[in-house]
N, C-alpha and C. Protein backbone atom coordinates (compact mmCIF):
# COMPACT_ATOMS: atom_id res chain seq x y z
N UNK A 1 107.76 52.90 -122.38
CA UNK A 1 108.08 51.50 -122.14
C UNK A 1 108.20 51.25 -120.63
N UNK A 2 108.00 49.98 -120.31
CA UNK A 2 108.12 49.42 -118.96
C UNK A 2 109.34 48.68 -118.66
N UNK A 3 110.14 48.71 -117.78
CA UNK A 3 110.91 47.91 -117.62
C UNK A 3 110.71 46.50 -116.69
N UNK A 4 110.63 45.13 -117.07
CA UNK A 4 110.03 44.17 -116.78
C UNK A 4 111.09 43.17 -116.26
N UNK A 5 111.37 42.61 -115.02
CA UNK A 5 111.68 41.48 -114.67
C UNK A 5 110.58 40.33 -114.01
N UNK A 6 111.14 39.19 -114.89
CA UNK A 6 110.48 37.62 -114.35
C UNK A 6 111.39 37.07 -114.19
N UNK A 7 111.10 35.86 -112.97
CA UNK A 7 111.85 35.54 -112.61
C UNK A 7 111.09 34.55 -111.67
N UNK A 8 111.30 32.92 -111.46
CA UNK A 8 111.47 32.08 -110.28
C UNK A 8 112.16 32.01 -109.61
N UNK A 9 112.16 31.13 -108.74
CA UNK A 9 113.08 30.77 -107.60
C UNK A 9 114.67 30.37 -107.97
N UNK A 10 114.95 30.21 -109.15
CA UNK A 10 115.85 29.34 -109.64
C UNK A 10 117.05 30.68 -110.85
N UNK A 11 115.76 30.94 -111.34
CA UNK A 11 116.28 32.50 -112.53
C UNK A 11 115.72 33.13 -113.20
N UNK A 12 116.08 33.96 -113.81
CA UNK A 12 115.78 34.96 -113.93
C UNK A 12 115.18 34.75 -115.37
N UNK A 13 113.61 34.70 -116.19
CA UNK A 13 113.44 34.34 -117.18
C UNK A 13 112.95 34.99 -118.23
N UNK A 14 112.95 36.34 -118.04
CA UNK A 14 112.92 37.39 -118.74
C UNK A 14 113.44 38.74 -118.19
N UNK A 15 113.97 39.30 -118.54
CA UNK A 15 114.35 41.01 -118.30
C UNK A 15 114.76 41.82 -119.35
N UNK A 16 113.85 43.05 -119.35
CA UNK A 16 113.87 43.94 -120.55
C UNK A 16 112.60 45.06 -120.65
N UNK A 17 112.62 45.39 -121.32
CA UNK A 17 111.23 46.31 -121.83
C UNK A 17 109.84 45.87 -122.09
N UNK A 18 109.05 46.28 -121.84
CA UNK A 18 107.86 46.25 -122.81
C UNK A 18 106.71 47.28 -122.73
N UNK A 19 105.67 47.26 -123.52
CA UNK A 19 104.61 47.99 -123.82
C UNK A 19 103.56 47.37 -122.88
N UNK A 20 103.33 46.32 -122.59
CA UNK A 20 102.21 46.52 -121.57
C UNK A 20 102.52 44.39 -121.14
N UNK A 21 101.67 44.38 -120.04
CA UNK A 21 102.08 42.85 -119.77
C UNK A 21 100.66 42.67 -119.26
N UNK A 22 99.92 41.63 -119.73
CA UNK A 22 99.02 40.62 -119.04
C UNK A 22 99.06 40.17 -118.16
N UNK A 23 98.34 40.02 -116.68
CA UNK A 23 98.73 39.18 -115.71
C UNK A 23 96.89 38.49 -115.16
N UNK A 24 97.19 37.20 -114.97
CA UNK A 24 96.46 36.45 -114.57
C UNK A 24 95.95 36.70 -112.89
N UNK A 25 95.54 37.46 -112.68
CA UNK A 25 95.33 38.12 -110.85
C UNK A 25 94.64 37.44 -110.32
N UNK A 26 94.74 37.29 -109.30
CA UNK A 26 93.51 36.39 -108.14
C UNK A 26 92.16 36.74 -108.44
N UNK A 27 91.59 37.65 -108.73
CA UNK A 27 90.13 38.33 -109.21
C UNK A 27 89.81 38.55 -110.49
N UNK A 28 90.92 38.22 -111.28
CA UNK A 28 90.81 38.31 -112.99
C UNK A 28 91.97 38.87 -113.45
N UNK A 29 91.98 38.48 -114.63
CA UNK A 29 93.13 39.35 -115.48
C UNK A 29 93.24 40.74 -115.49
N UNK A 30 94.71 41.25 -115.45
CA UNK A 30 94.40 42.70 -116.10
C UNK A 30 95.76 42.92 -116.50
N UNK A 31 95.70 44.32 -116.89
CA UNK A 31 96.82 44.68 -117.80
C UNK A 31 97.65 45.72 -117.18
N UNK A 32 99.27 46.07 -117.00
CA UNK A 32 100.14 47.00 -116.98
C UNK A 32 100.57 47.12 -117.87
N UNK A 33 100.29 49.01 -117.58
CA UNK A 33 101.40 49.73 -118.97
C UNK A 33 101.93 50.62 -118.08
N UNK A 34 103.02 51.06 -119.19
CA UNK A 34 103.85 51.95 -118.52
C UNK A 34 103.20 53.12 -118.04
N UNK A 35 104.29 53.26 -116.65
CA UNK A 35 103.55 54.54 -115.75
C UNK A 35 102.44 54.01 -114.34
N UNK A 36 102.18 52.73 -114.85
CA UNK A 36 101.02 52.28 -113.76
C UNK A 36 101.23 52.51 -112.58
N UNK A 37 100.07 52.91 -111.84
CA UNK A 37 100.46 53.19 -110.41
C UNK A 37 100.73 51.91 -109.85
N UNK A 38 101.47 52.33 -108.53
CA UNK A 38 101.87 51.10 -107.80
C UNK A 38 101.18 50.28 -107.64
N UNK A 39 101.48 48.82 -107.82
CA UNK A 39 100.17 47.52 -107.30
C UNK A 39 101.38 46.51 -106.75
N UNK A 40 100.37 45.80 -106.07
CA UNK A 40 101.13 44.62 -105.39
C UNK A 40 100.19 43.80 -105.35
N UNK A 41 100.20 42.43 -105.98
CA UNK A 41 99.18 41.90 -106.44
C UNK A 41 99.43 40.03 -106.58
N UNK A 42 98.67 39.56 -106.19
CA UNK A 42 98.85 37.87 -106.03
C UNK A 42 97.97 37.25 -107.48
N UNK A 43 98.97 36.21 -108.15
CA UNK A 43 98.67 35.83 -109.41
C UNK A 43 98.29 34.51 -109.21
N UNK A 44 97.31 34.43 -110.47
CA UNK A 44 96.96 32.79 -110.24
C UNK A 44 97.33 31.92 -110.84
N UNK A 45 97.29 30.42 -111.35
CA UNK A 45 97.57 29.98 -112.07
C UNK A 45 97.10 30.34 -113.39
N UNK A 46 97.50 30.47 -114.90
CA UNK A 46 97.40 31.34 -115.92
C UNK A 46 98.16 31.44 -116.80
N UNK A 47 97.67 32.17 -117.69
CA UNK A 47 98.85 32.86 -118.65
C UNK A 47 99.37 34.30 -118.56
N UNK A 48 100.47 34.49 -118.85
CA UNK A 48 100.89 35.36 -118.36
C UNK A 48 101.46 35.96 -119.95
N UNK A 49 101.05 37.43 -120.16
CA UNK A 49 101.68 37.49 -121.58
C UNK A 49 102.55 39.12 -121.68
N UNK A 50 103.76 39.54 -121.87
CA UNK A 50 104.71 40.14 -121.78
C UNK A 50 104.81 40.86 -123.27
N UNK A 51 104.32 41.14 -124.03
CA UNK A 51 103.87 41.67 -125.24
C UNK A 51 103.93 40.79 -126.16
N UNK A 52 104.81 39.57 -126.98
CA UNK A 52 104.53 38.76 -127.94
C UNK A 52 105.05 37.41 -126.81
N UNK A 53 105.51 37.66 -126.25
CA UNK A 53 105.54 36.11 -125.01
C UNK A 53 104.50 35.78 -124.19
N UNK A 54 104.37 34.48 -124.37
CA UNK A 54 103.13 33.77 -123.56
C UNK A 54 104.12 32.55 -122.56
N UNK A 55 103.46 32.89 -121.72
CA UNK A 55 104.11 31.94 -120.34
C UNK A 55 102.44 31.18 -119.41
N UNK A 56 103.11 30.15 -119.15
CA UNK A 56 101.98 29.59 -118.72
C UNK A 56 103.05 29.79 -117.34
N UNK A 57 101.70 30.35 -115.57
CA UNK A 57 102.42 30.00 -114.47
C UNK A 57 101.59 29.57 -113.48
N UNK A 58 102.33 29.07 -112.66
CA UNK A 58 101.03 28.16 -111.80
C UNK A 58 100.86 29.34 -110.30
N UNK A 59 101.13 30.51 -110.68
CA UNK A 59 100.99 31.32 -108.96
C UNK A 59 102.20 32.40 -109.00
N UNK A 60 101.81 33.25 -108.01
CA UNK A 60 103.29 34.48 -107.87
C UNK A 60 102.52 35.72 -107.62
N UNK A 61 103.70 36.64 -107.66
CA UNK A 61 103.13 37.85 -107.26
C UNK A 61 103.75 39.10 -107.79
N UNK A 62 103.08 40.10 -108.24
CA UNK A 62 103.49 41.08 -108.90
C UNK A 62 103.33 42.15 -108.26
N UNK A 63 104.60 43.28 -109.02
CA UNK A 63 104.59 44.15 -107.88
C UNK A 63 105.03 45.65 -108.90
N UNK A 64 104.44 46.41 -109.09
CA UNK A 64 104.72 47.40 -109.91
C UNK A 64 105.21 49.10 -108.35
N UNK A 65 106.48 49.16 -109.16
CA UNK A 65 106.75 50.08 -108.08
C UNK A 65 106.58 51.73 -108.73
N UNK A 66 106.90 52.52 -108.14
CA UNK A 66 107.17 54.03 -108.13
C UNK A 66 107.75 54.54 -109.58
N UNK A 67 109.38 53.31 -109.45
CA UNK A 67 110.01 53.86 -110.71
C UNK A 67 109.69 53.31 -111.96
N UNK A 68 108.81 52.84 -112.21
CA UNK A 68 108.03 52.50 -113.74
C UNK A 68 108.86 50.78 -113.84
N UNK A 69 108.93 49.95 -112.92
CA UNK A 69 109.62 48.65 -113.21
C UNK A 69 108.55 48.11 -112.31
N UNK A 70 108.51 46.98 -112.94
CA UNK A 70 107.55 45.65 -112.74
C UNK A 70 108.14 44.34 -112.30
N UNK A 71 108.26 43.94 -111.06
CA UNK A 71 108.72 42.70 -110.64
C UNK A 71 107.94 41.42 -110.71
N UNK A 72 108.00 40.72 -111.40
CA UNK A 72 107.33 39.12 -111.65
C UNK A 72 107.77 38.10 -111.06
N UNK A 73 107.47 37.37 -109.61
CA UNK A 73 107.84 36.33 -109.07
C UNK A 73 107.02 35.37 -109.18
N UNK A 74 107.65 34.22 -110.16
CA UNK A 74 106.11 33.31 -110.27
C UNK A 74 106.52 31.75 -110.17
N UNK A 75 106.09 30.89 -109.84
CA UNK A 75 106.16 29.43 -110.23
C UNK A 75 106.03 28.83 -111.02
């Protein structure tokens, strides 16, 4: 499992686990699962999907670190 925070400017709108997350990337979609190597990565407007959650976001940036957690800053 991955450990996943989203979150805007305002709060925090998901935090928890999951099996893999969808992200809408500047060059196309792609997918994190757990373990992924590090990325740091600019999102576009999209959907964004967190294993059975669908989020629509207009931009942000993702950032998968070292220790298997995934940071989601989006609009």
């Amino acid at each position: 499992m991955l450990q996943v925070t989203l979150q805007n400017r305002k709060e925090i709108i998901f935090e928890g686990m999951a099996e893999s997350v969808f992200l809408p990337g500047e060059y196309g979609e792609f997918e994190v699962l757990p373990f992924h190597a590090p990325i740091i990565s600019t999102l576009k407007k999209g959907k964004l999907r967190i294993d059975d959650l669908f989020l629509e976001i207009k931009g942000g940036i993702a950032k998968m670190g070292e220790d298997n957690k995934l940071l989601l800053l989006v609009e």
